[in-house]
C-alpha atoms as a PDB file:
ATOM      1  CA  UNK A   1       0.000   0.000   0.000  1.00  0.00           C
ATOM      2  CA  UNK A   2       2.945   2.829   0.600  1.00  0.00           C
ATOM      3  CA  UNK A   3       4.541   1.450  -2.291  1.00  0.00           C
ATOM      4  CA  UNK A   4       2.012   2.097  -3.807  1.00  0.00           C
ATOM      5  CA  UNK A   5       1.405   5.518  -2.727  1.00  0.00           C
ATOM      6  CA  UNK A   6       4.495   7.074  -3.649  1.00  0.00           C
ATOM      7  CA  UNK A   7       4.694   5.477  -7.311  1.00  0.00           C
ATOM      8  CA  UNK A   8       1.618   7.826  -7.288  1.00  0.00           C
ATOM      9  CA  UNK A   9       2.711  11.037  -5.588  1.00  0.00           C
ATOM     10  CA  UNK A  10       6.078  10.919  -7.803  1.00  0.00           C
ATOM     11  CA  UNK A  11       4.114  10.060 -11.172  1.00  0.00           C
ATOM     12  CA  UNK A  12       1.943  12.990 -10.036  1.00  0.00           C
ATOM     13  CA  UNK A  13       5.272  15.113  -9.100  1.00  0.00           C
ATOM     14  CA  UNK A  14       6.575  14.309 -12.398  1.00  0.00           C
ATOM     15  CA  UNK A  15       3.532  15.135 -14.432  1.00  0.00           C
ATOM     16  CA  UNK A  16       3.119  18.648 -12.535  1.00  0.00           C
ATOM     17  CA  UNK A  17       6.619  19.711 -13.574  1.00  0.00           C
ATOM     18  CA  UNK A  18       6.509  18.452 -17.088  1.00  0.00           C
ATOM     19  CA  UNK A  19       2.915  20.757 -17.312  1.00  0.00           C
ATOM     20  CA  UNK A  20       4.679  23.885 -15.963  1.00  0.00           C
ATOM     21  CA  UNK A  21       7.553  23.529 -18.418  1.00  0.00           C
ATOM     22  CA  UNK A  22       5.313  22.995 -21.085  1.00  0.00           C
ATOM     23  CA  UNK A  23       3.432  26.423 -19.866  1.00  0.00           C
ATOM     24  CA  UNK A  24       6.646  28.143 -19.354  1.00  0.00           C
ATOM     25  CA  UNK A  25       7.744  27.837 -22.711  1.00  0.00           C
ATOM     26  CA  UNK A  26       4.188  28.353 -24.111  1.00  0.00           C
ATOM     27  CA  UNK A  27       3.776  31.640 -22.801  1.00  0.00           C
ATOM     28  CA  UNK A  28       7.859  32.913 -22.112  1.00  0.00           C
ATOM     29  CA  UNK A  29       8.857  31.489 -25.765  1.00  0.00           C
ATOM     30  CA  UNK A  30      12.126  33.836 -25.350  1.00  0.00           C
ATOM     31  CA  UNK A  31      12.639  33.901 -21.402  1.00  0.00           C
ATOM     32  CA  UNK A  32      15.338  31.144 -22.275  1.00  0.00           C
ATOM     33  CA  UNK A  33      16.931  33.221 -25.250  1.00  0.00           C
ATOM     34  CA  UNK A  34      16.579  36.359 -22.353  1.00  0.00           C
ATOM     35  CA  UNK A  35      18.956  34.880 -19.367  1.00  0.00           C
ATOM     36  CA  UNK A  36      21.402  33.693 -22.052  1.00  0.00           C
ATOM     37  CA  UNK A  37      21.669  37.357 -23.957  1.00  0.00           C
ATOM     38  CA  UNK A  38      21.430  38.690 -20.593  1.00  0.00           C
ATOM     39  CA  UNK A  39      24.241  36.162 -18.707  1.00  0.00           C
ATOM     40  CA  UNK A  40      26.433  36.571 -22.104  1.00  0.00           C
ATOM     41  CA  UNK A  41      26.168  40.679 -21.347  1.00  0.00           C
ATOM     42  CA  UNK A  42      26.269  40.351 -17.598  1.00  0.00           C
ATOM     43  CA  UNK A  43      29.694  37.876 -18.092  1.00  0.00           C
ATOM     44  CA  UNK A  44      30.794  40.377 -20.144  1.00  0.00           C
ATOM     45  CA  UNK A  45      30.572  43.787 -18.234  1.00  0.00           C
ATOM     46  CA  UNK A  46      32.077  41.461 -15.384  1.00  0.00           C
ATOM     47  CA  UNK A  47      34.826  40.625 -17.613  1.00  0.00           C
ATOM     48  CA  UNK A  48      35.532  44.175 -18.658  1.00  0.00           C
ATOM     49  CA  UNK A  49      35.157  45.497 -15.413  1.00  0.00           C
ATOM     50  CA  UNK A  50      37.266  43.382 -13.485  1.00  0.00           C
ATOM     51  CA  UNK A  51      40.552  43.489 -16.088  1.00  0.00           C
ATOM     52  CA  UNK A  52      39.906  47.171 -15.738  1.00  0.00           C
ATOM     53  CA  UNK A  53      40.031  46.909 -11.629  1.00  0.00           C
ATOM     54  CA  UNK A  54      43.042  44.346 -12.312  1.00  0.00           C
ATOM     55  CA  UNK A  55      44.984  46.713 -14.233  1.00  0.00           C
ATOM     56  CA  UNK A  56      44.622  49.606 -11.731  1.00  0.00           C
ATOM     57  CA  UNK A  57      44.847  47.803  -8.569  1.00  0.00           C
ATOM     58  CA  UNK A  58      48.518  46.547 -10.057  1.00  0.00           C
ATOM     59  CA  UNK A  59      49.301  50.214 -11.078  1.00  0.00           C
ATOM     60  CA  UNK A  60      48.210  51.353  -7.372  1.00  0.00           C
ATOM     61  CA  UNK A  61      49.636  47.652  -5.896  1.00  0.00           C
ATOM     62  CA  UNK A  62      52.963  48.800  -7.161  1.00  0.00           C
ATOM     63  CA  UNK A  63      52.881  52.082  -5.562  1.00  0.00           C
ATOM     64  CA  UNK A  64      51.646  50.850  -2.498  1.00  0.00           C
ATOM     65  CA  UNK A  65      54.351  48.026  -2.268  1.00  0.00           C
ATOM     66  CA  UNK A  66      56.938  50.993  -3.139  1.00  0.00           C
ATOM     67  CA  UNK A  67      55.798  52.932  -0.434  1.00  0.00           C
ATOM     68  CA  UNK A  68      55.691  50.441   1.966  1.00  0.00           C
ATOM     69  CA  UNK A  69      58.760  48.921   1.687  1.00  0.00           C
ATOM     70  CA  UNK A  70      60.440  52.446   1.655  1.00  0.00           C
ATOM     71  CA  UNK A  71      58.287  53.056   5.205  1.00  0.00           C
ATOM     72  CA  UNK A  72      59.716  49.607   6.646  1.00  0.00           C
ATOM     73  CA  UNK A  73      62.925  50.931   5.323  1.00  0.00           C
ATOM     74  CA  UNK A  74      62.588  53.904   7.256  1.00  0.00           C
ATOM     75  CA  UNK A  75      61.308  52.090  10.294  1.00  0.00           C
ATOM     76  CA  UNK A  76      63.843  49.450  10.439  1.00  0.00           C
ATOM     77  CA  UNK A  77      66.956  51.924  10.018  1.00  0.00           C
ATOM     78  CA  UNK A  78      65.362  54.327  12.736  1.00  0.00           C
ATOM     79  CA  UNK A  79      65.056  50.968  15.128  1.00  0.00           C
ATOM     80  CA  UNK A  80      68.378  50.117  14.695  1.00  0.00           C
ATOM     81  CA  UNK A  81      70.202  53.040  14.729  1.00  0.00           C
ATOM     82  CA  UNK A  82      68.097  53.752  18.108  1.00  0.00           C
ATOM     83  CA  UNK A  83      69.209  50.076  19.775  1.00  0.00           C
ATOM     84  CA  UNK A  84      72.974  51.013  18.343  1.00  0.00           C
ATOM     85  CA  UNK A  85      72.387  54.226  20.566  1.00  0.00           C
ATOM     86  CA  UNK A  86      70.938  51.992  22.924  1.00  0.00           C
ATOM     87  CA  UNK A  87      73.692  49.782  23.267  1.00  0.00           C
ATOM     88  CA  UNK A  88      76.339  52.179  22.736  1.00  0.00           C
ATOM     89  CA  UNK A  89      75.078  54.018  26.036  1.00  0.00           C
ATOM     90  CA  UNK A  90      77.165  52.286  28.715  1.00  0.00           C
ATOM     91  CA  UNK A  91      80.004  53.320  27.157  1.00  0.00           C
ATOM     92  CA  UNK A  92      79.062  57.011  26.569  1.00  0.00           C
ATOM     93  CA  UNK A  93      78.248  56.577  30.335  1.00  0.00           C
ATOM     94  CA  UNK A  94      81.450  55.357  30.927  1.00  0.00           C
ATOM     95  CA  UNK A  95      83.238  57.987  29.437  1.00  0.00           C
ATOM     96  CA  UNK A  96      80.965  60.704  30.613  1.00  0.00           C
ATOM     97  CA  UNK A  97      82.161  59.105  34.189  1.00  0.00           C
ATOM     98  CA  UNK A  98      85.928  59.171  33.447  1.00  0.00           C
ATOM     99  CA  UNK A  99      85.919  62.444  31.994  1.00  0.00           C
ATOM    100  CA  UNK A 100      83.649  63.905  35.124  1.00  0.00           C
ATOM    101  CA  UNK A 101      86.017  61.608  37.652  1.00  0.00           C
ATOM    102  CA  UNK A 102      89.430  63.920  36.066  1.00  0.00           C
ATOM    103  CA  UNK A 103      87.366  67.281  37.229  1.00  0.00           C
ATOM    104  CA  UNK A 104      86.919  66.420  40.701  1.00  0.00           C
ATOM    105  CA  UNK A 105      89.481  68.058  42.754  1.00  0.00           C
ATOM    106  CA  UNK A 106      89.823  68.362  46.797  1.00  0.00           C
ATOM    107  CA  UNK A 107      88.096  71.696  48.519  1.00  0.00           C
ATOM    108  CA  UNK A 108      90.967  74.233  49.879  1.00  0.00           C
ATOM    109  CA  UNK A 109      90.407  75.617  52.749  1.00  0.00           C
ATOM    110  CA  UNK A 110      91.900  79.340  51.384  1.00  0.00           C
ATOM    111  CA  UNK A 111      89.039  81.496  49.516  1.00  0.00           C
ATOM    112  CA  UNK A 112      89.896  80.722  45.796  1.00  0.00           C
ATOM    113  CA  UNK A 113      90.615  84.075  43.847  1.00  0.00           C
ATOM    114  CA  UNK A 114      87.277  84.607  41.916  1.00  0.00           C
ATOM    115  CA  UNK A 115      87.916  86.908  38.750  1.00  0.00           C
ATOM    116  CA  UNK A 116      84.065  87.651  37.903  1.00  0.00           C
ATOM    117  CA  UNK A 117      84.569  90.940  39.384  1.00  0.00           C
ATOM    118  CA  UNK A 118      87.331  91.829  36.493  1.00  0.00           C
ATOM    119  CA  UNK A 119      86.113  93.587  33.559  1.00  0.00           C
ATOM    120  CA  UNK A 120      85.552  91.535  30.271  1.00  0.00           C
ATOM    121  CA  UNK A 121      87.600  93.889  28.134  1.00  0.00           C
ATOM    122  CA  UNK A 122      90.761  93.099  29.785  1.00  0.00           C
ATOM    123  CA  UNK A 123      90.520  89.263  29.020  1.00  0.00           C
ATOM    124  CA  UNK A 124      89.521  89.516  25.150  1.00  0.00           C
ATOM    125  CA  UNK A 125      91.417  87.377  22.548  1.00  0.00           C
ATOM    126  CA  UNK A 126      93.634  88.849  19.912  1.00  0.00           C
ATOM    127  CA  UNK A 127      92.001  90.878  17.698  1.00  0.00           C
ATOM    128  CA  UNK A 128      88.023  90.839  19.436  1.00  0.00           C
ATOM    129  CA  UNK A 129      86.128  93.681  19.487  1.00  0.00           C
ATOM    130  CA  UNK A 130      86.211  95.409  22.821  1.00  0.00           C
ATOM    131  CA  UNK A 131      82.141  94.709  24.593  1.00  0.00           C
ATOM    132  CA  UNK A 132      79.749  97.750  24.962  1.00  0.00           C
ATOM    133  CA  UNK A 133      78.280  98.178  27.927  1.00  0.00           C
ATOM    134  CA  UNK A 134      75.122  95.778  27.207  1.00  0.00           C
ATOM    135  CA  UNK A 135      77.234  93.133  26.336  1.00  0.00           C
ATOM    136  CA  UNK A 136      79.257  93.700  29.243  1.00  0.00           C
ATOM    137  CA  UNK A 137      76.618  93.340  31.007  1.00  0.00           C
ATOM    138  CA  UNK A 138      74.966  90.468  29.107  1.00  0.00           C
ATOM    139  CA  UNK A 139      78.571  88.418  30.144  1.00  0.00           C
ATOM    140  CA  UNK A 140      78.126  89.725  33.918  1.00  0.00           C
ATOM    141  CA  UNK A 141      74.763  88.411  33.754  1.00  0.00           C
ATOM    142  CA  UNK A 142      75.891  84.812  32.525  1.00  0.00           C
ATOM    143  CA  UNK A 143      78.820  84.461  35.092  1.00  0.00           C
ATOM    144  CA  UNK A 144      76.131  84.899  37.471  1.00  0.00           C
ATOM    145  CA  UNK A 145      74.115  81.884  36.574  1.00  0.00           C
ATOM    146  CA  UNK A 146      77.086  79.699  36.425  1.00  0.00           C
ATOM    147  CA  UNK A 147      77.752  80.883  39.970  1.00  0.00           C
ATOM    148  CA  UNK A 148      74.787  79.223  40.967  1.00  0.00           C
ATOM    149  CA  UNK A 149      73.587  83.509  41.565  1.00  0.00           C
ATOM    150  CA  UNK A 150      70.515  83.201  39.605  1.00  0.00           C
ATOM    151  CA  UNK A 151      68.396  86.184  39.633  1.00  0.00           C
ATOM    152  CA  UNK A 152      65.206  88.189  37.610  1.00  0.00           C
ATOM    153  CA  UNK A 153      67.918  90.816  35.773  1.00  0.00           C
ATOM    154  CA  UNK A 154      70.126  87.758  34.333  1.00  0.00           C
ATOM    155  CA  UNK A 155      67.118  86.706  32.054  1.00  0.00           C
ATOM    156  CA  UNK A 156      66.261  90.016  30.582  1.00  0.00           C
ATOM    157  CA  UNK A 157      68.068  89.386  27.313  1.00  0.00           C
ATOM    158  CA  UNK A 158      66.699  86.029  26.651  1.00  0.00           C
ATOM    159  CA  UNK A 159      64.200  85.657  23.778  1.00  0.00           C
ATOM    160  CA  UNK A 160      61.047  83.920  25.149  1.00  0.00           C
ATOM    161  CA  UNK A 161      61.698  81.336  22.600  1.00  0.00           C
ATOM    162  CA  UNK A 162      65.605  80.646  23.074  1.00  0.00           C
ATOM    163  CA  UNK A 163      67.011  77.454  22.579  1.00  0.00           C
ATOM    164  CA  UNK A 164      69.324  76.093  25.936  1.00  0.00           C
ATOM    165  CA  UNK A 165      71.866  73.404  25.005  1.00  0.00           C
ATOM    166  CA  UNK A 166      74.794  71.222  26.611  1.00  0.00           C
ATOM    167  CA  UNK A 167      76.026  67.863  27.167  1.00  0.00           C
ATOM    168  CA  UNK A 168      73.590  66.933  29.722  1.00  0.00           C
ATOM    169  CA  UNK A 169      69.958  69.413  28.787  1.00  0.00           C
ATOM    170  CA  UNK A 170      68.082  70.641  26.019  1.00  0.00           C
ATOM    171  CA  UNK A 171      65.637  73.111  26.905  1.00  0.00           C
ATOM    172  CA  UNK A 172      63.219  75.246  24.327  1.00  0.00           C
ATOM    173  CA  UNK A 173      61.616  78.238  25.900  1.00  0.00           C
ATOM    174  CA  UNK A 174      62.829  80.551  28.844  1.00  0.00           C
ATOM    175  CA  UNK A 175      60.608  79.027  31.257  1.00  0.00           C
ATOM    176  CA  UNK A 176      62.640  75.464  30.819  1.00  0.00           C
ATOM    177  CA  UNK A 177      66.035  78.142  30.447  1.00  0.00           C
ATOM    178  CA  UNK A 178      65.408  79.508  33.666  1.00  0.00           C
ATOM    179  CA  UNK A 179      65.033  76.094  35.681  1.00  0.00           C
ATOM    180  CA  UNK A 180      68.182  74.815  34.971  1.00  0.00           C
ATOM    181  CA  UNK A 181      70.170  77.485  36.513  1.00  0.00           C
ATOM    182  CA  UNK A 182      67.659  77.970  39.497  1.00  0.00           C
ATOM    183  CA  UNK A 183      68.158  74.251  39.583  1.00  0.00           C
ATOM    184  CA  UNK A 184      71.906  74.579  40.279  1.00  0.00           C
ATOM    185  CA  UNK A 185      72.094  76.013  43.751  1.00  0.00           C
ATOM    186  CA  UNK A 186      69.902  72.951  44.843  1.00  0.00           C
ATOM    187  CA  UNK A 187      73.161  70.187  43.416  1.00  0.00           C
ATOM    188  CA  UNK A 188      76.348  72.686  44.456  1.00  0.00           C
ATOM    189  CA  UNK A 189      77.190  74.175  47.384  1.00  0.00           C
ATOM    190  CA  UNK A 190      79.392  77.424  46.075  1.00  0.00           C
ATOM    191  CA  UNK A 191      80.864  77.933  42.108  1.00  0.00           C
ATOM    192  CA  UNK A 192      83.563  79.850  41.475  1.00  0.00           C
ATOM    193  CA  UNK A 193      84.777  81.900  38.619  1.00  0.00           C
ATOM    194  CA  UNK A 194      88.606  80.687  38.048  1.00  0.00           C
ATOM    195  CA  UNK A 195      88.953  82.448  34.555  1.00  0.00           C
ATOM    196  CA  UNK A 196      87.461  83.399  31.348  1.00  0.00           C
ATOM    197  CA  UNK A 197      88.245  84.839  27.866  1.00  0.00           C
ATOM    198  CA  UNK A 198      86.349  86.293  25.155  1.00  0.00           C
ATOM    199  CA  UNK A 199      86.547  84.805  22.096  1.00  0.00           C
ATOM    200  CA  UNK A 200      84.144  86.717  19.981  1.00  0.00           C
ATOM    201  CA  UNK A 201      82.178  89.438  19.971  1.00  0.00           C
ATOM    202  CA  UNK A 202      80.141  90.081  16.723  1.00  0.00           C
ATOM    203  CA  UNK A 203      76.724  91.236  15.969  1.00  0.00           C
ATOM    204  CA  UNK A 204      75.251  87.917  16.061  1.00  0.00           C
ATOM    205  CA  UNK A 205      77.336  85.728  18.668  1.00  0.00           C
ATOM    206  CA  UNK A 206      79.043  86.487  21.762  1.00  0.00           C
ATOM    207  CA  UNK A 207      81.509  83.341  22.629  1.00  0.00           C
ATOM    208  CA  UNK A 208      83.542  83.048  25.456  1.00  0.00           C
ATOM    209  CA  UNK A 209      85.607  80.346  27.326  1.00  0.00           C
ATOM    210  CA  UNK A 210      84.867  79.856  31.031  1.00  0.00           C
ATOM    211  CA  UNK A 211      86.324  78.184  34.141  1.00  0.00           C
ATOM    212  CA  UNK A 212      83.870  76.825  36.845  1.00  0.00           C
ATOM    213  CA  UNK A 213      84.781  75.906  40.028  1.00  0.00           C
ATOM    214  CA  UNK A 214      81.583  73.859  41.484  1.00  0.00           C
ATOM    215  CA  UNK A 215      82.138  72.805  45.481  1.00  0.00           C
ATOM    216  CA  UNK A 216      79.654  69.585  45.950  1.00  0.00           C
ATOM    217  CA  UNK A 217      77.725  69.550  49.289  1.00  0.00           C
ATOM    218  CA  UNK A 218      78.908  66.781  52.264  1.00  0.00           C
ATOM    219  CA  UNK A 219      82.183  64.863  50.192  1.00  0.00           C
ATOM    220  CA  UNK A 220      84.972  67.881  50.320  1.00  0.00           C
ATOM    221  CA  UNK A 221      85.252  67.633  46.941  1.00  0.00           C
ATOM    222  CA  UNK A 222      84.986  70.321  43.451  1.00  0.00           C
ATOM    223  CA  UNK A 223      84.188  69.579  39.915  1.00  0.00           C
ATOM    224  CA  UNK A 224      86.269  72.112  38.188  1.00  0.00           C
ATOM    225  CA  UNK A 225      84.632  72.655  34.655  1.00  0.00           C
ATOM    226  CA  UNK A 226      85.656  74.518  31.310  1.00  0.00           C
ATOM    227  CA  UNK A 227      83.145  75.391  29.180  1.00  0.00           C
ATOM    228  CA  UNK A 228      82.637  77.386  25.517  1.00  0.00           C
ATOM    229  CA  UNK A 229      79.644  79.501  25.733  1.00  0.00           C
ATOM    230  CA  UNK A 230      77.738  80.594  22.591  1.00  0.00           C
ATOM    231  CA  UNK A 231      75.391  83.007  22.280  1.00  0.00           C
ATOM    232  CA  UNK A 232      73.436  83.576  19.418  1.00  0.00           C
ATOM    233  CA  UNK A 233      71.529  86.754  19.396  1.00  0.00           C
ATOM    234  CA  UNK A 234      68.705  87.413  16.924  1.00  0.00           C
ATOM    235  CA  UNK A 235      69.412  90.528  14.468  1.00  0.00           C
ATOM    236  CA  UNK A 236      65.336  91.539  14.912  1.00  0.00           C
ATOM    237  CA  UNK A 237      65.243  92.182  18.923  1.00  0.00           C
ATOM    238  CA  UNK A 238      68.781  91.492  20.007  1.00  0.00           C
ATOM    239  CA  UNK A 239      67.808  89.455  22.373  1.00  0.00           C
ATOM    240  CA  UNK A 240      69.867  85.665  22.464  1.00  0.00           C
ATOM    241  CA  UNK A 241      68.332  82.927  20.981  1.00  0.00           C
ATOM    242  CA  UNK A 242      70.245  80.170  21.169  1.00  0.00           C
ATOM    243  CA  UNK A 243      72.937  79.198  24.182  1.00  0.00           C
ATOM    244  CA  UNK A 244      74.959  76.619  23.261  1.00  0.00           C
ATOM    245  CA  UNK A 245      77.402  75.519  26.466  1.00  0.00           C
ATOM    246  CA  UNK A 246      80.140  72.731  25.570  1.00  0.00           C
ATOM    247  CA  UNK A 247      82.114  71.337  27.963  1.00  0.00           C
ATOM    248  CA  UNK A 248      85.794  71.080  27.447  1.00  0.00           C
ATOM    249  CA  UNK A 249      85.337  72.724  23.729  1.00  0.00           C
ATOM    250  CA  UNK A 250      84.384  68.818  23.050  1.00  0.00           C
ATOM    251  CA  UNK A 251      80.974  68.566  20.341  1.00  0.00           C
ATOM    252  CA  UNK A 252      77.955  67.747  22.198  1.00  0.00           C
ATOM    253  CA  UNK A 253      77.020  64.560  20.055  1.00  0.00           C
ATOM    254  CA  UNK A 254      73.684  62.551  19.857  1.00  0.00           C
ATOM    255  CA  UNK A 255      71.399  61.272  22.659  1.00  0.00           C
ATOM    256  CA  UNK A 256      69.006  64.517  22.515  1.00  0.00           C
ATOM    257  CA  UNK A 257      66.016  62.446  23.288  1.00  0.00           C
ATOM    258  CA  UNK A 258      67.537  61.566  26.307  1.00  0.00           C
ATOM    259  CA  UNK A 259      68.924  65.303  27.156  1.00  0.00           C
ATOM    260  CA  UNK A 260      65.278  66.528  26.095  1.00  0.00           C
ATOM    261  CA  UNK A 261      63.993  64.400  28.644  1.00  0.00           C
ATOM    262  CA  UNK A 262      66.374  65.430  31.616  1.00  0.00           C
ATOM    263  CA  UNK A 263      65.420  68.925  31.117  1.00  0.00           C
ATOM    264  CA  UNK A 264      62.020  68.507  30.982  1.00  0.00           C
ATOM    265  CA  UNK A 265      62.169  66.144  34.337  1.00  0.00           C
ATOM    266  CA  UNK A 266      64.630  69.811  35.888  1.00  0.00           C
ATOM    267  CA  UNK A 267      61.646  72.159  34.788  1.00  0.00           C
ATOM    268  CA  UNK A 268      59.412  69.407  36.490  1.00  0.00           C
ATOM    269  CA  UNK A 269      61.597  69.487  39.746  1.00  0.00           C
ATOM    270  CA  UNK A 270      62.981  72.730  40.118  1.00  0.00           C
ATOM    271  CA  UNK A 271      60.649  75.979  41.054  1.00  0.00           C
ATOM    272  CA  UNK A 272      61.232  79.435  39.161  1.00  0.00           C
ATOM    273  CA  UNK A 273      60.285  82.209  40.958  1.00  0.00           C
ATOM    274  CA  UNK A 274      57.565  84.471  39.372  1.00  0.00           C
ATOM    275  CA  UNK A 275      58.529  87.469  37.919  1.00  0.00           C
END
């Protein structure tokens, strides 16, 4: 009996299907011509369309590729140069600590001969330019902060935008300027002037060699430090600009990351007094 029944529902199946395709193709005659035209056209535009995509995501593929391999170029050189830097460190350190250890010198217990107080125009170089009296005073000004004397008139020929730099600090701005040398006082107990020369005096730069004397609180014991002091004055305002403080005439080399760092952590530390 359910054989029987399904020999039946799948004749009927069967005979339903052959009925619509017979109707289908009495009254759509073309549908079957349509989807063929219209899959022949639709293949087609696909086929056009995607070369065309093809050929311009190669054109842009190749730029792209370009400009990503230049960028992982960039990246990888900029990674290693910084793990170089990295690893080079504890021997910068090393020499850093060397060089510092041959400036330490015992504290006498006679007052050391400090030659601030002597006018600037009787130690020039050969052939500089005797100062007038705002660059004398400019120089007075700078021995002050290097004799841990900071004060409100040593700052009034700063630009508000000048440019600090040594071995150790780089500070932009007179705000970060002025912490480092209110920041001395706080690490040294007295500095002394030893001696000094001009080197230049021009319209633009005022250089001068100078020998610090810096007494270290508790140990008994002086760093004694030479330095060449630029400053660069601008020709608009004739204020200074730049001040550029190496020690031992040596270059100040790389790691300004790290000094940018150490003088923003001074500026963090130290208190200026308002003006």
């Amino acid at each position: 009996m359910f054989s029987e029944t399904v020999q039946s529902l799948s004749s009927t199946i069967h005979s339903t299907s052959t009925t619509i395709s017979s109707r289908l193709n009495d009254n759509y005659p073309n549908l079957s011509k349509n989807l063929n035209d219209n899959y022949s056209t639709l293949s087609s535009k696909f086929s056009d369309n995607y070369s065309t995509f093809s050929s311009k995501f190669n054109e842009n593929y190749t730029a792209l590729y370009s400009g990503l391999s230049n960028t992982r170029s960039t990246v990888t050189s900029t990674f290693n140069e910084g793990t170089a830097y990295i690893y080079n460190l504890p021997t910068s350190i090393g020499s850093q600590v060397s060089s510092y250890a041959s400036m330490i010198e015992p504290v006498d217990d006679y007052e050391e001969r400090d030659v601030s107080k002597i006018s600037p125009n009787d130690n020039l170089n050969d052939n500089i330019i005797a100062l007038d009296n705002e660059r004398q005073e400019i120089f007075k000004n700078i021995v002050s902060l290097y004799s841990c004397k900071p004060k409100k008139e040593c700052f009034k020929y700063y630009d508000d935008s000048v440019i600090f730099e040594d071995p150790l600090m780089f500070a932009a701005g007179l705000p970060n300027l002025k912490a480092q040398f209110y920041g001395m006082p706080k690490v040294f107990v007295k500095s002394t002037t030893k001696k000094y020369k001009i080197l230049e005096n021009s319209p633009n730069y005022l250089k001068f060699e100078l020998e610090q004397k810096y007494e270290l609180p508790f140990v008994g014991r002086a760093i004694v430090q030479k330095s060449q002091i630029t400053l660069e004055f601008s020709p608009e305002n004739r204020k200074i600009i730049r001040h550029t403080d190496l020690w031992n005439g040596k270059p100040i080399g790389e790691g300004g990351m790290l000094r940018k760092g150490a003088a923003k952590l001074v500026s963090t530390l130290v208190w200026v007094p308002e003006e």
